[in-house]
C-alpha atoms as a PDB file:
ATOM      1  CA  UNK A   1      -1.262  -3.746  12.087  1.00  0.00           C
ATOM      2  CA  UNK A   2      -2.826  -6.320   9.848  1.00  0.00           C
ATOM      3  CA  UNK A   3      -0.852  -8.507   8.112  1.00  0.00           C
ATOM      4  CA  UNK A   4       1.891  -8.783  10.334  1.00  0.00           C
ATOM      5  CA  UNK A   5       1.145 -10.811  13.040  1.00  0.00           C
ATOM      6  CA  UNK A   6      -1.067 -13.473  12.725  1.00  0.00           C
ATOM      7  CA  UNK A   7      -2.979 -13.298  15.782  1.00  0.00           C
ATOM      8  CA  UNK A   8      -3.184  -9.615  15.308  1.00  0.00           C
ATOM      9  CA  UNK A   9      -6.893  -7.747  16.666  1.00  0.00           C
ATOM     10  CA  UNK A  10      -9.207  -6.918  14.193  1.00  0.00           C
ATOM     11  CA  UNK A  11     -11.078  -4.630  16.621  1.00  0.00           C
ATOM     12  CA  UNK A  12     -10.448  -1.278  18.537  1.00  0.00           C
ATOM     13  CA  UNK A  13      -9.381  -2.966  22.402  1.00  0.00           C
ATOM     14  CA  UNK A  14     -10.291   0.873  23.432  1.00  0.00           C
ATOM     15  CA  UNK A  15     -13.668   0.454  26.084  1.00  0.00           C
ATOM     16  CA  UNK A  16     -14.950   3.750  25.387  1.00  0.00           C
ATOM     17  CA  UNK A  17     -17.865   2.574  23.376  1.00  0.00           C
ATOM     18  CA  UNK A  18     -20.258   0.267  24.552  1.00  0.00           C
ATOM     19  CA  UNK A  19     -23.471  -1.506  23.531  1.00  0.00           C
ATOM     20  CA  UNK A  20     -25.033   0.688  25.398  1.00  0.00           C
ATOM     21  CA  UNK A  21     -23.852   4.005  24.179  1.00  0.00           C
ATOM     22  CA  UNK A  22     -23.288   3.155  20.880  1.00  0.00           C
ATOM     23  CA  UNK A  23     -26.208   4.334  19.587  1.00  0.00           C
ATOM     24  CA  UNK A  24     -25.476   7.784  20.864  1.00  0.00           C
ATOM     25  CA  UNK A  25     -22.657   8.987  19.108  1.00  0.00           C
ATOM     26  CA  UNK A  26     -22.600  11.750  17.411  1.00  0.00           C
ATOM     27  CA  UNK A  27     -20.652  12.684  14.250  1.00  0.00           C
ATOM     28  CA  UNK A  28     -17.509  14.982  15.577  1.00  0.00           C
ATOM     29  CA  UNK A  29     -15.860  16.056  11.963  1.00  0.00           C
ATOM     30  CA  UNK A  30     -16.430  15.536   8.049  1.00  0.00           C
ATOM     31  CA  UNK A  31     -13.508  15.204   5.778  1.00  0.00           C
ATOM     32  CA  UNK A  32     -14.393  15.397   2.058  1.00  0.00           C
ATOM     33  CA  UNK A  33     -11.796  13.932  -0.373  1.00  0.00           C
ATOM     34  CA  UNK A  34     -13.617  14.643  -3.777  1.00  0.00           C
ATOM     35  CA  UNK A  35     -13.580  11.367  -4.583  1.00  0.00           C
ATOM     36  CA  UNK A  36     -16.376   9.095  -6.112  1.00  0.00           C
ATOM     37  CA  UNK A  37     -14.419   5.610  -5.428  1.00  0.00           C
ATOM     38  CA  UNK A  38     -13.739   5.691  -1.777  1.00  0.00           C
ATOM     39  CA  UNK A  39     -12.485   2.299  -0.992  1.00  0.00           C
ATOM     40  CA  UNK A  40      -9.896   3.270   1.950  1.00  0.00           C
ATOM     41  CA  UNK A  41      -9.242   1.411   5.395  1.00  0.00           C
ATOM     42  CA  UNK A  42      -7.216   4.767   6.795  1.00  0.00           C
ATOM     43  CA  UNK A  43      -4.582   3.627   9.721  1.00  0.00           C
ATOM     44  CA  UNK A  44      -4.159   6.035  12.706  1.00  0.00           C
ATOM     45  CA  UNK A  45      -0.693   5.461  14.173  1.00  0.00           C
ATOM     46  CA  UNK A  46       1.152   7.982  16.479  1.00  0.00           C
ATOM     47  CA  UNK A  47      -1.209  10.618  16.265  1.00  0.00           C
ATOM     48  CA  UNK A  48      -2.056  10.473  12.391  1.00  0.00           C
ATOM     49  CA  UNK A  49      -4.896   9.577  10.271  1.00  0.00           C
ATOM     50  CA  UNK A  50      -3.604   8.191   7.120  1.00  0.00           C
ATOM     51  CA  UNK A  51      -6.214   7.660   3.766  1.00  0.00           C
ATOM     52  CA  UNK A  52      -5.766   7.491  -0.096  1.00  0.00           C
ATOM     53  CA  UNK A  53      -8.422   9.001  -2.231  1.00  0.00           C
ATOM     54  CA  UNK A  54      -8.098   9.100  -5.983  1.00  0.00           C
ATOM     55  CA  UNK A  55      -4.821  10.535  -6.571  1.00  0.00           C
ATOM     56  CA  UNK A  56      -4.034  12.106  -3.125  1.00  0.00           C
ATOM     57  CA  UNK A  57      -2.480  10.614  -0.407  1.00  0.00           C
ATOM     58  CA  UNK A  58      -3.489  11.918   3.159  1.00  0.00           C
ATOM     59  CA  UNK A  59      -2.421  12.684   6.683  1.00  0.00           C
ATOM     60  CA  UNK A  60      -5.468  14.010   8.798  1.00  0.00           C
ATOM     61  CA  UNK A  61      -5.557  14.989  12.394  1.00  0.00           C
ATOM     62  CA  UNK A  62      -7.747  12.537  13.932  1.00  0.00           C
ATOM     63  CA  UNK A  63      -9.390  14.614  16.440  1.00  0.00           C
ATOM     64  CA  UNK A  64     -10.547  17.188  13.844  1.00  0.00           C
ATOM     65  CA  UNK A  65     -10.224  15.935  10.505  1.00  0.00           C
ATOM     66  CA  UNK A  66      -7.554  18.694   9.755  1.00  0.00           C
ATOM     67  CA  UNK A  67      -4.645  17.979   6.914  1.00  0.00           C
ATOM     68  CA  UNK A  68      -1.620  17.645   8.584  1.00  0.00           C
ATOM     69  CA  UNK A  69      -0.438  16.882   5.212  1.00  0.00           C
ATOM     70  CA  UNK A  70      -1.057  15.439   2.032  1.00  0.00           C
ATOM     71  CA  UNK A  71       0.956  14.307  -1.234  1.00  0.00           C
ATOM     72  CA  UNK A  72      -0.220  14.377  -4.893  1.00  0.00           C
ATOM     73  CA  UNK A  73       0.389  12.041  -7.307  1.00  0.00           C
ATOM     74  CA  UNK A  74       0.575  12.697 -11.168  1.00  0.00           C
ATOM     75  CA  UNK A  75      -2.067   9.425 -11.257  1.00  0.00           C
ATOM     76  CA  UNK A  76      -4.194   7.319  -9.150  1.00  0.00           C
ATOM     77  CA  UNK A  77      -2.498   6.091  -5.766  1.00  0.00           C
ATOM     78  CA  UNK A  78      -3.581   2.494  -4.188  1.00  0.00           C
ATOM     79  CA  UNK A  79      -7.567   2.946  -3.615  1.00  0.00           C
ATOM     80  CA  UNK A  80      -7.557   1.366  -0.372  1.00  0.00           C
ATOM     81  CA  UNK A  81      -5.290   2.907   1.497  1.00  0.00           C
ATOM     82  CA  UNK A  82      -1.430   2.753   2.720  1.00  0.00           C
ATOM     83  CA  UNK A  83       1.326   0.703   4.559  1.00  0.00           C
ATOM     84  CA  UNK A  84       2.820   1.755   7.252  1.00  0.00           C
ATOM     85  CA  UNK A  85       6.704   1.083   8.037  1.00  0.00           C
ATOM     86  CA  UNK A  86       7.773   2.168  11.657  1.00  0.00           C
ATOM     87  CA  UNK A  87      11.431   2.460  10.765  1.00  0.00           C
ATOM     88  CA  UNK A  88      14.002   1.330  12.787  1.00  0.00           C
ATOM     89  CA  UNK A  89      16.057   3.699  14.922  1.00  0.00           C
ATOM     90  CA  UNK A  90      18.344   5.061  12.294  1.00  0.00           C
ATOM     91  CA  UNK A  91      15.507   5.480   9.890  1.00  0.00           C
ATOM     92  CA  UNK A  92      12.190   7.510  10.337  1.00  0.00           C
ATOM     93  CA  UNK A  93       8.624   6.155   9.766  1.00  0.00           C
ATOM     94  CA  UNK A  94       7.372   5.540   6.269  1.00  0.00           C
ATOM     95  CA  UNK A  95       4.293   5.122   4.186  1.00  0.00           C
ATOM     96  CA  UNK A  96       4.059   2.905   1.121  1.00  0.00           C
ATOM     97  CA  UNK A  97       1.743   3.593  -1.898  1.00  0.00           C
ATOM     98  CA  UNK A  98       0.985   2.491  -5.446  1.00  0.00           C
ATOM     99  CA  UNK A  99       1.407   5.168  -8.170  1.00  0.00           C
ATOM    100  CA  UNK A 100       0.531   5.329 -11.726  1.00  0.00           C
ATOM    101  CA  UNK A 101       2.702   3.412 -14.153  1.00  0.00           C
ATOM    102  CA  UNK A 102       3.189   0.663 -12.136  1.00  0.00           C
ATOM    103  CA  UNK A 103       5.151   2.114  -9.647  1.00  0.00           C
ATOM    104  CA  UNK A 104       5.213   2.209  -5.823  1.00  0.00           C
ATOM    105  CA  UNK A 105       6.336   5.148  -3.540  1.00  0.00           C
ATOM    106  CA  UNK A 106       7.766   5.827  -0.576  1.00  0.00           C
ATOM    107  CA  UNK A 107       6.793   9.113   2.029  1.00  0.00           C
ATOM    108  CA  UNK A 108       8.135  10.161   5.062  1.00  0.00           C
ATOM    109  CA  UNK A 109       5.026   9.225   7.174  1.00  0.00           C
ATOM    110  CA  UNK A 110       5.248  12.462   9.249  1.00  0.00           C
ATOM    111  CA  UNK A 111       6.004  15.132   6.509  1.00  0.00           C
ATOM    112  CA  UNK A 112       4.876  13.302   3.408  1.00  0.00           C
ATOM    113  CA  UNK A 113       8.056  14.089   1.526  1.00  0.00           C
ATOM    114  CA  UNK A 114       9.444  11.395  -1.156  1.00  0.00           C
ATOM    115  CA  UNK A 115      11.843  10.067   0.741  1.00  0.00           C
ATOM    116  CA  UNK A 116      14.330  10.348  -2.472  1.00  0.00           C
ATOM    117  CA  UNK A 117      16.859   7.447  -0.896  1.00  0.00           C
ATOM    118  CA  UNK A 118      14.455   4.824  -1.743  1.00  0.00           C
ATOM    119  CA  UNK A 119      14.336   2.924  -5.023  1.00  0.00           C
ATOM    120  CA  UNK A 120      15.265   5.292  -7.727  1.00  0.00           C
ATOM    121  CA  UNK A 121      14.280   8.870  -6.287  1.00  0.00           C
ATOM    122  CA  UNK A 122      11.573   7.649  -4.185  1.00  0.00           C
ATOM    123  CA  UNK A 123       9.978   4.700  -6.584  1.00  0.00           C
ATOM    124  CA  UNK A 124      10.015   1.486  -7.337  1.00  0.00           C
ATOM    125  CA  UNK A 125       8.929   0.120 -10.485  1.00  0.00           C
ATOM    126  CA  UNK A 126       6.642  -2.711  -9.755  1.00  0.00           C
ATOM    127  CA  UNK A 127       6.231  -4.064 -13.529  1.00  0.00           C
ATOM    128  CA  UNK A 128      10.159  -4.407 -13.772  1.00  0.00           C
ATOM    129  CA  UNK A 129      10.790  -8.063 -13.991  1.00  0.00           C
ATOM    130  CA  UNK A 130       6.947  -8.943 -14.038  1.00  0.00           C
ATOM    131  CA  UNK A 131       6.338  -8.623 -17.682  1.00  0.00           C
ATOM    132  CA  UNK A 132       4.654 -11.505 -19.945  1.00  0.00           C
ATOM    133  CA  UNK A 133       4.776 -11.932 -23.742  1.00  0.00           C
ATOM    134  CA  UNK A 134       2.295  -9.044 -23.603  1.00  0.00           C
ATOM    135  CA  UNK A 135       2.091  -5.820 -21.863  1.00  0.00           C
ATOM    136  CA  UNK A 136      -0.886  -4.553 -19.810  1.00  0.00           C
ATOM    137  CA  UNK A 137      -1.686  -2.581 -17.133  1.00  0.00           C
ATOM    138  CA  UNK A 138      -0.493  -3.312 -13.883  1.00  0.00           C
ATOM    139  CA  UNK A 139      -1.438  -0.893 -10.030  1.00  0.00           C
ATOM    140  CA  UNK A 140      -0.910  -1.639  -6.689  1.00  0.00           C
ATOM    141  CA  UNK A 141      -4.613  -1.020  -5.655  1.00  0.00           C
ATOM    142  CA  UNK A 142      -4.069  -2.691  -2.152  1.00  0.00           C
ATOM    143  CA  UNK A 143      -1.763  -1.395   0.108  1.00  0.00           C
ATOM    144  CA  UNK A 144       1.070  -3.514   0.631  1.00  0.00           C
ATOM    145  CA  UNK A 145       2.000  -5.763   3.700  1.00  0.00           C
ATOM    146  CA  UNK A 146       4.770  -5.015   5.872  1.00  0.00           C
ATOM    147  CA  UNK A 147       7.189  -7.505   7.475  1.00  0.00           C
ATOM    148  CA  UNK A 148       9.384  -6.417   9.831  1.00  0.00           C
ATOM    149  CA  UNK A 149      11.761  -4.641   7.530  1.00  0.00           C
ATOM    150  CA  UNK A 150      10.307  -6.098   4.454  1.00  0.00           C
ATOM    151  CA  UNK A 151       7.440  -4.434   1.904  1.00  0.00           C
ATOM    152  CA  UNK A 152       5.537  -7.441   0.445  1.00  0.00           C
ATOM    153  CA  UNK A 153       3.500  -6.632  -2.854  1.00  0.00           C
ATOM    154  CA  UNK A 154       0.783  -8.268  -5.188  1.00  0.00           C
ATOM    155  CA  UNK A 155      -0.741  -6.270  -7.968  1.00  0.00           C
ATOM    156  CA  UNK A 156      -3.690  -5.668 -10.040  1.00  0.00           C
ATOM    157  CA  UNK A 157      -3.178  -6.979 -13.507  1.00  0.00           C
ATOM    158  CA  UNK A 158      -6.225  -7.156 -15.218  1.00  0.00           C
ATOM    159  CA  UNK A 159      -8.153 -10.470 -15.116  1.00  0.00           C
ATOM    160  CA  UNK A 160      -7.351 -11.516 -18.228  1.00  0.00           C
ATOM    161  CA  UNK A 161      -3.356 -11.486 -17.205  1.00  0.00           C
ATOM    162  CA  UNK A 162      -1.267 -12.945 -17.182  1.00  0.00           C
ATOM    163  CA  UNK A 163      -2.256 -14.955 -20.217  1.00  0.00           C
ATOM    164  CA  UNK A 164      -2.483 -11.533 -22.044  1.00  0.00           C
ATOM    165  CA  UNK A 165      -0.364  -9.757 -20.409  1.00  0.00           C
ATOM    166  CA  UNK A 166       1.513  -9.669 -16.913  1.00  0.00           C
ATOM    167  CA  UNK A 167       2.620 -12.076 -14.147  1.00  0.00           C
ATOM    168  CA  UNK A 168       1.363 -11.674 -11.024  1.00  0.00           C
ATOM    169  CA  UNK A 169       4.238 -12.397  -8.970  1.00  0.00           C
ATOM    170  CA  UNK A 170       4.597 -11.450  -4.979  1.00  0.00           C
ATOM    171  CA  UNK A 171       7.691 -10.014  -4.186  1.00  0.00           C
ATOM    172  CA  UNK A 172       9.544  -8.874  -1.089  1.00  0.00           C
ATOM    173  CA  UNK A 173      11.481  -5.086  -1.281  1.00  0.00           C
ATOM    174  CA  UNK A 174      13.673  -4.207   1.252  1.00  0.00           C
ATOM    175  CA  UNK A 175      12.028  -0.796   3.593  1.00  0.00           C
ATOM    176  CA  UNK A 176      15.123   0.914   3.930  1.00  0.00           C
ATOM    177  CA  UNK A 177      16.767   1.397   0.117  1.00  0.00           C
ATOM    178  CA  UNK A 178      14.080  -0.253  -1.973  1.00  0.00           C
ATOM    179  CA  UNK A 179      16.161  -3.198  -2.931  1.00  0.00           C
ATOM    180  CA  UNK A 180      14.096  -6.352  -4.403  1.00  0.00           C
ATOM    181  CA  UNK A 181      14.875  -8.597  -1.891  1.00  0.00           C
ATOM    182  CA  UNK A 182      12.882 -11.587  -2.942  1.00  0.00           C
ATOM    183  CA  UNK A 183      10.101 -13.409  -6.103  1.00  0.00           C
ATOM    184  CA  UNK A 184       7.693 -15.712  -5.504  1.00  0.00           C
ATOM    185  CA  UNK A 185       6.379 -16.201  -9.039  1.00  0.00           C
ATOM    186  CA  UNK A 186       2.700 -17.017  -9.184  1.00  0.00           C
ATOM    187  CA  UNK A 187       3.057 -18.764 -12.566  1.00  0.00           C
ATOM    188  CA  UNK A 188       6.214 -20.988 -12.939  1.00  0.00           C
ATOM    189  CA  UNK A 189       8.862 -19.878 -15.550  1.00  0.00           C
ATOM    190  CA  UNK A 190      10.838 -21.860 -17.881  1.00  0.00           C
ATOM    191  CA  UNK A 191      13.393 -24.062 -15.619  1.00  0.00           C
ATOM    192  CA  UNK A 192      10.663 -24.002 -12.492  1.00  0.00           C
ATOM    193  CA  UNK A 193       8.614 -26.974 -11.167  1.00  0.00           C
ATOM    194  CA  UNK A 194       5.073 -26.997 -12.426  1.00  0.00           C
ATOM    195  CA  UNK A 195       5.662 -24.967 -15.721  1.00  0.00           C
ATOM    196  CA  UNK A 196       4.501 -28.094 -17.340  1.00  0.00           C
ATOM    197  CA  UNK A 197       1.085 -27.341 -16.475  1.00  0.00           C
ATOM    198  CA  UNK A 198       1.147 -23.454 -17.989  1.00  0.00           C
ATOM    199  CA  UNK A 199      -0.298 -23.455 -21.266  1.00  0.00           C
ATOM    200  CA  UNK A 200      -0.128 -19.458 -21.155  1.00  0.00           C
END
């Protein structure tokens, strides 16, 4: 998967489609979300097609475009699409999503349950921590990355932030319990080397 391995592919290794077939292909299945702001790169991983589309997360059958499963959130999830977490023996696969309010969740990648052990009750609150002299508005519209057991997140601010409202730190959570693990703060704080040059 992108992101974590540097010399990862960015193309399908499969040899099924050619330059010379290509331009036969026919369209096998149609799967219509609903919604108008499609931005998604889905992920197909052990026999799942995984998408986000407004406030919907999904798990289609690949083959035929069938729901396997899908989650609803009370607000819009991250546009383009999800992070995958293959767990680690003890604990099962997981998918990583922005929510409304700031928030991120975690699913059980093959049921799409909150996996309820995770943060507080299945979220994490992404603006905790994050906050300027003003607040804003702050989503998770990319997926996060994944690091071995690690779930690194940005966020979408506004572009005006953080100077009216919040930092755009990148942080590190743990993938098991939802622990904040680690800060990188984009914009020093008081104490840190280079605040000198923040006039925000």
């Amino acid at each position: 998967a992108f992101g974590q391995d540097p010399g990862a592919q960015r193309y399908s290794p499969l040899t099924g489609i050619t330059r010379r077939n290509v331009a036969g292909l026919q369209q096998a299945w149609v799967f219509d979300t609903g919604s108008r702001d499609l931005q998604v790169t889905p992920l197909v991983i052990n026999g799942l097609m995984y998408l986000t589309a407004g406030s919907t997360v999904y798990a289609l059958e690949p083959e035929t475009g069938r729901p396997a499963w899908k989650f609803e959130s009370a607000g819009p999830v991250s546009k383009r699409g999800v992070a995958y977490w293959p767990g680690d023996g003890k604990t099962p696969p997981r998918l990583f999503s922005g929510v409304r309010e700031g928030r991120m969740v975690a699913l059980d990648a093959r049921t799409g349950v909150v996996v309820t052990d995770f943060g507080e009750r299945g979220y994490v609150d992404l603006k905790q921590g994050v906050r300027g002299d003003v607040d804003g508005p702050f989503m998770l519209d990319s997926p996060p990355v994944v690091y071995r057991n690690i779930v690194i997140t940005g966020g979408s601010n506004g572009e005006g932030s953080p100077s009216t409202g919040l930092y755009g730190d990148i942080r590190g959570w743990d993938a098991r319990s939802g622990k904040l693990l680690w800060s990188f703060h984009t914009v020093p704080r008081a104490g840190e080397p280079g605040v000198e040059t923040w006039e925000g």
